[in-house]
Protein backbone atom coordinates (compact mmCIF):
# COMPACT_ATOMS: atom_id res chain seq x y z
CA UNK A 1 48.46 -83.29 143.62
CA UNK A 2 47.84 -83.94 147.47
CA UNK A 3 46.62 -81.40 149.32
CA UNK A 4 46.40 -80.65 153.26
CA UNK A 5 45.16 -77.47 154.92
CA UNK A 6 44.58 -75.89 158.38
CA UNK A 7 40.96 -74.31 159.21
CA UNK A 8 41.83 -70.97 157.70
CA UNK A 9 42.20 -73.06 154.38
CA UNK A 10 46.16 -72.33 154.53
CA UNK A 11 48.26 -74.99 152.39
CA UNK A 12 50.33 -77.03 155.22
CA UNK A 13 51.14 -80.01 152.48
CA UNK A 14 50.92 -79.95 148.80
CA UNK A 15 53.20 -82.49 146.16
CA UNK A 16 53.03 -80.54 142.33
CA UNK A 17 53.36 -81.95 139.11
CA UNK A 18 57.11 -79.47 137.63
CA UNK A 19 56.50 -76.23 137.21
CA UNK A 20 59.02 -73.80 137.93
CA UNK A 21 59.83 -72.70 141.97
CA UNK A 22 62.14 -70.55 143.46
CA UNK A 23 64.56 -72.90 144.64
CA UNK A 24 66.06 -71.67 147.81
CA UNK A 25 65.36 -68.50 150.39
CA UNK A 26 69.29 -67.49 149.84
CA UNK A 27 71.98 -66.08 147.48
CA UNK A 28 70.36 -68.69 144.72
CA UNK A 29 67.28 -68.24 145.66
CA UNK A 30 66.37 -65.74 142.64
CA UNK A 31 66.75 -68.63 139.97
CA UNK A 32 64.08 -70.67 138.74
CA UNK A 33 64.28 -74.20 138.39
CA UNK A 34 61.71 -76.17 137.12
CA UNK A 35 60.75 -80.18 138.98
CA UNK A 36 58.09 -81.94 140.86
CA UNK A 37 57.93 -80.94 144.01
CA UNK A 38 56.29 -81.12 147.85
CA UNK A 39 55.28 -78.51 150.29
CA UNK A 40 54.95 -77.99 153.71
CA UNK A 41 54.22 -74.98 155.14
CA UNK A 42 56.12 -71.77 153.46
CA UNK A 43 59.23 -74.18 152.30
CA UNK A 44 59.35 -75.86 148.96
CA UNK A 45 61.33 -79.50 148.65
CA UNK A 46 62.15 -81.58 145.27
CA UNK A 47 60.07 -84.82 145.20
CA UNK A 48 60.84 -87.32 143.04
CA UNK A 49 57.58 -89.26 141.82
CA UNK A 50 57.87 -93.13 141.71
CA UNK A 51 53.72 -94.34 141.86
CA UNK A 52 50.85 -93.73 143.63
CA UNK A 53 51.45 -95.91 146.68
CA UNK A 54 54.64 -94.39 147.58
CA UNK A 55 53.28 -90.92 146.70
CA UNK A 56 50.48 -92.17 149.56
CA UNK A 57 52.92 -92.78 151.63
CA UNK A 58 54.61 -89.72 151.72
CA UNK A 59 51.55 -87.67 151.73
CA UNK A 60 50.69 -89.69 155.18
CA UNK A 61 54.80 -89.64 156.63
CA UNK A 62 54.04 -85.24 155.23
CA UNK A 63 50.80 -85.06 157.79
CA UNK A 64 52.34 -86.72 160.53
CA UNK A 65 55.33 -84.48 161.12
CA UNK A 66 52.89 -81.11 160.67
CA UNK A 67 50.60 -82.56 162.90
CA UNK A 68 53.86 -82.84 165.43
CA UNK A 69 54.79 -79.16 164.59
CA UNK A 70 50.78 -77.91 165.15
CA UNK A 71 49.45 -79.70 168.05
CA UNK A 72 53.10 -78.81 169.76
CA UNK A 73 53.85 -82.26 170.42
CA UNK A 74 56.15 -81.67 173.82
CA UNK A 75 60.07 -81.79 173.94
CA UNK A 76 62.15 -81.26 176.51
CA UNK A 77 63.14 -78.00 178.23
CA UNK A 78 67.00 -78.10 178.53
CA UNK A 79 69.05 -76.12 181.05
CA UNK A 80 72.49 -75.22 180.93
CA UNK A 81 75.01 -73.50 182.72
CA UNK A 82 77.86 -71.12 182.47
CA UNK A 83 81.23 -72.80 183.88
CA UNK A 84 84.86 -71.87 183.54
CA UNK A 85 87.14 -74.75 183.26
CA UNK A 86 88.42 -74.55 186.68
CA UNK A 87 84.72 -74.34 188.15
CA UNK A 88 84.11 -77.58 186.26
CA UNK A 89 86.64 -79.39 187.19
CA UNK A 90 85.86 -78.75 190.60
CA UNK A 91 82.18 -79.40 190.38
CA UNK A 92 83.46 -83.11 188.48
CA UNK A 93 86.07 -83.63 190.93
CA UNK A 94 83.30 -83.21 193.65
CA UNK A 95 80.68 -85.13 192.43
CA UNK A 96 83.31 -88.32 191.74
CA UNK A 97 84.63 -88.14 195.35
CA UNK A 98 80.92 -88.12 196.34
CA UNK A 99 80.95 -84.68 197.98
CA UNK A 100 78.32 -83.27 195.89
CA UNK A 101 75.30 -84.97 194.44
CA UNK A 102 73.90 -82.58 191.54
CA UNK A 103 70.11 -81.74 192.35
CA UNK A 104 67.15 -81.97 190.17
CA UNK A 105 66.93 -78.92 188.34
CA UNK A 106 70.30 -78.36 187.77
CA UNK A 107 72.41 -77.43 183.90
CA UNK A 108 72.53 -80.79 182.63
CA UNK A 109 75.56 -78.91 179.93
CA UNK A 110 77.77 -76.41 180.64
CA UNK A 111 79.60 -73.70 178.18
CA UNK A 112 82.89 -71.79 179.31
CA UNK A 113 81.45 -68.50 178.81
CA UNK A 114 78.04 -66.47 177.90
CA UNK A 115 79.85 -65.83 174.75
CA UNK A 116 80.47 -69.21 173.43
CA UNK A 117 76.79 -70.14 174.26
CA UNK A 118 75.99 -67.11 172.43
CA UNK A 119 77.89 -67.97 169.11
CA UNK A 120 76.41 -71.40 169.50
CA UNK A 121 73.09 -70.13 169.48
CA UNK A 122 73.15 -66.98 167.83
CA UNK A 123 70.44 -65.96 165.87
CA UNK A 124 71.46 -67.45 162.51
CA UNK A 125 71.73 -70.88 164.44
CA UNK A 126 68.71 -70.88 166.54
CA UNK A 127 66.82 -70.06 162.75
CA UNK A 128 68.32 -73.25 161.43
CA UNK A 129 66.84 -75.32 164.44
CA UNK A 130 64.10 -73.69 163.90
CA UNK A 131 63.97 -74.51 160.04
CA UNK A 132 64.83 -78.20 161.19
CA UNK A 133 62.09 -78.38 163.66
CA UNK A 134 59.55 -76.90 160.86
CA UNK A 135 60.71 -78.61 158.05
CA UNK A 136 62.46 -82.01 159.44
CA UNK A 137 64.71 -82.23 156.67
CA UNK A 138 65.67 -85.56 154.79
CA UNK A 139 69.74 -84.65 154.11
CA UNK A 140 72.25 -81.97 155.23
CA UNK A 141 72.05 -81.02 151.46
CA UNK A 142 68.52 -80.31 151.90
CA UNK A 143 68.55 -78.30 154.96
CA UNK A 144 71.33 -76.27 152.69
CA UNK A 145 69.24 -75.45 149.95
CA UNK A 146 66.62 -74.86 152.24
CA UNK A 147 68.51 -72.31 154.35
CA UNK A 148 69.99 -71.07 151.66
CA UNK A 149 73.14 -71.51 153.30
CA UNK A 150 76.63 -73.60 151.84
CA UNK A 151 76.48 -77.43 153.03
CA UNK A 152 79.70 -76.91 154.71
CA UNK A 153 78.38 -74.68 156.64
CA UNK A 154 75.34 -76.17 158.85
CA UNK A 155 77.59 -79.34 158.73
CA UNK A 156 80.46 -77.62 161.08
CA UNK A 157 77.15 -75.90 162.95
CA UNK A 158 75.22 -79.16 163.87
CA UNK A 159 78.41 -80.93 164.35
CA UNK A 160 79.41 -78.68 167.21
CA UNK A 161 75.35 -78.69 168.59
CA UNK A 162 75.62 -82.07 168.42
CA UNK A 163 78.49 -82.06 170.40
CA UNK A 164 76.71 -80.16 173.12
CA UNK A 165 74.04 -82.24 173.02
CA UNK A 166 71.15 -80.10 171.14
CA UNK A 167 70.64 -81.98 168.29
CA UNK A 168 70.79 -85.77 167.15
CA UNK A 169 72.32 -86.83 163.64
CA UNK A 170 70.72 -89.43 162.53
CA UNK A 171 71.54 -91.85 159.52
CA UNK A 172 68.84 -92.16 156.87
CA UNK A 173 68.40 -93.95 153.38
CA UNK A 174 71.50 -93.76 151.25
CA UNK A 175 73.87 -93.28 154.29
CA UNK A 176 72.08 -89.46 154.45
CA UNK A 177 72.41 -87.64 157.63
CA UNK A 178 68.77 -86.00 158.80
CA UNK A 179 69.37 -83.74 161.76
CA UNK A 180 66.95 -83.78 164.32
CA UNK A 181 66.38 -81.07 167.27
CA UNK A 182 65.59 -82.68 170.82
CA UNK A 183 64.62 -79.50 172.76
CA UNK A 184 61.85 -77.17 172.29
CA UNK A 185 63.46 -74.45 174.83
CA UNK A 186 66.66 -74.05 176.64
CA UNK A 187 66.88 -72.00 179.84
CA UNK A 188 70.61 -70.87 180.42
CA UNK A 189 70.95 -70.41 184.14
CA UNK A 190 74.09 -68.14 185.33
CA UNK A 191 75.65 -67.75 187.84
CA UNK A 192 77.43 -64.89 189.43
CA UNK A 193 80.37 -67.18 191.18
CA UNK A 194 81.57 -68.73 187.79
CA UNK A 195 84.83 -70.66 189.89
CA UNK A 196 82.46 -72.65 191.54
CA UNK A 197 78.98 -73.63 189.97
CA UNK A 198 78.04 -76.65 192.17
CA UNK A 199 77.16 -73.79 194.35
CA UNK A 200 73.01 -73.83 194.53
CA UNK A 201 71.49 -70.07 195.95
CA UNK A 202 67.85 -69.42 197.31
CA UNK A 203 65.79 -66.81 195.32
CA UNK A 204 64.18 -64.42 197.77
């Protein structure tokens, strides 16, 4: 077994010979199930053991992401804005017939309404990014058991985040698809005139 703590002696990475685990957080999560296995922080992954050297090199890939995750290595702040469709296509219209020229500082991606950024990132969602972010899972099907949620259903989330432009799907071993967050904050920025958001105003 591996072992990596913080200061306050807390385990941030362990890898344990089977012994049986609580498997998930959610509806499953009362059932035991007994197989080697890694840790990293509160969350509790399957690891399959091949020999020491690759074991080393896990242990090594573990401490680099928590060092990421405890020093607060910095992402980008991402601001978005709240458009109707005929405010956007005004605002594009403009900026192709060189009329406007969008200004540092401005929503880089726009939702139709507060409520559709709101369903986006409700609660449940901005958990999951923040499970990602934590845990930096391998596979969708990890990130499932992990969240305790059906695979289905982060799939059709990250699918339409990705769409948006708040997370990156990336292809791993196997063809496996690791989602990865690319923003540590997001600052939505609304307007009052929603029919026209290429509009800039002055605070006093």
């Amino acid at each position: 077994m591996e072992l990596f703590t913080d200061q306050n002696s807390e385990r941030l990475i362990g890898f344990d010979n089977a012994h049986p685990v609580r498997h998930s957080k959610g509806p499953g999560g009362r059932t035991l199930k007994q197989y080697d296995h890694r840790h990293r922080f509160r969350t509790i992954r399957p690891y399959e053991y091949r020999d020491a050297a690759t074991l080393l090199a896990d242990f090594w890939a573990e401490v680099d992401a928590v060092l990421k995750v405890k020093r607060g290595d910095p992402m980008k702040i991402l601001k978005v804005g709240i458009a109707n469709y005929e405010g956007m296509k005004a605002r594009t219209l403009a900026i192709a017939q060189g009329e406007y020229t969008p200004r540092k500082g401005e929503p880089k991606i726009w939702f139709a309404s507060i409520a559709s950024f709101a369903k986006v990132l409700s609660d449940q969602n901005r958990a999951l990014l923040s499970l990602i972010v934590e845990v930096q899972p391998h596979s969708l099907t990890e990130l499932a058991s992990l969240s305790g949620r059906a695979k289905s259903n982060p799939s059709r989330t990250l699918k339409t985040m990705e769409h948006y432009g708040l997370v990156r799907l990336e292809k791993g071993k196997g063809g496996k698809v690791m989602p990865r967050v690319l923003y540590s904050d997001i600052v939505l920025d609304v307007p009052i005139d929603t029919r026209n958001p290429k509009k800039q105003t002055e605070v006093a």
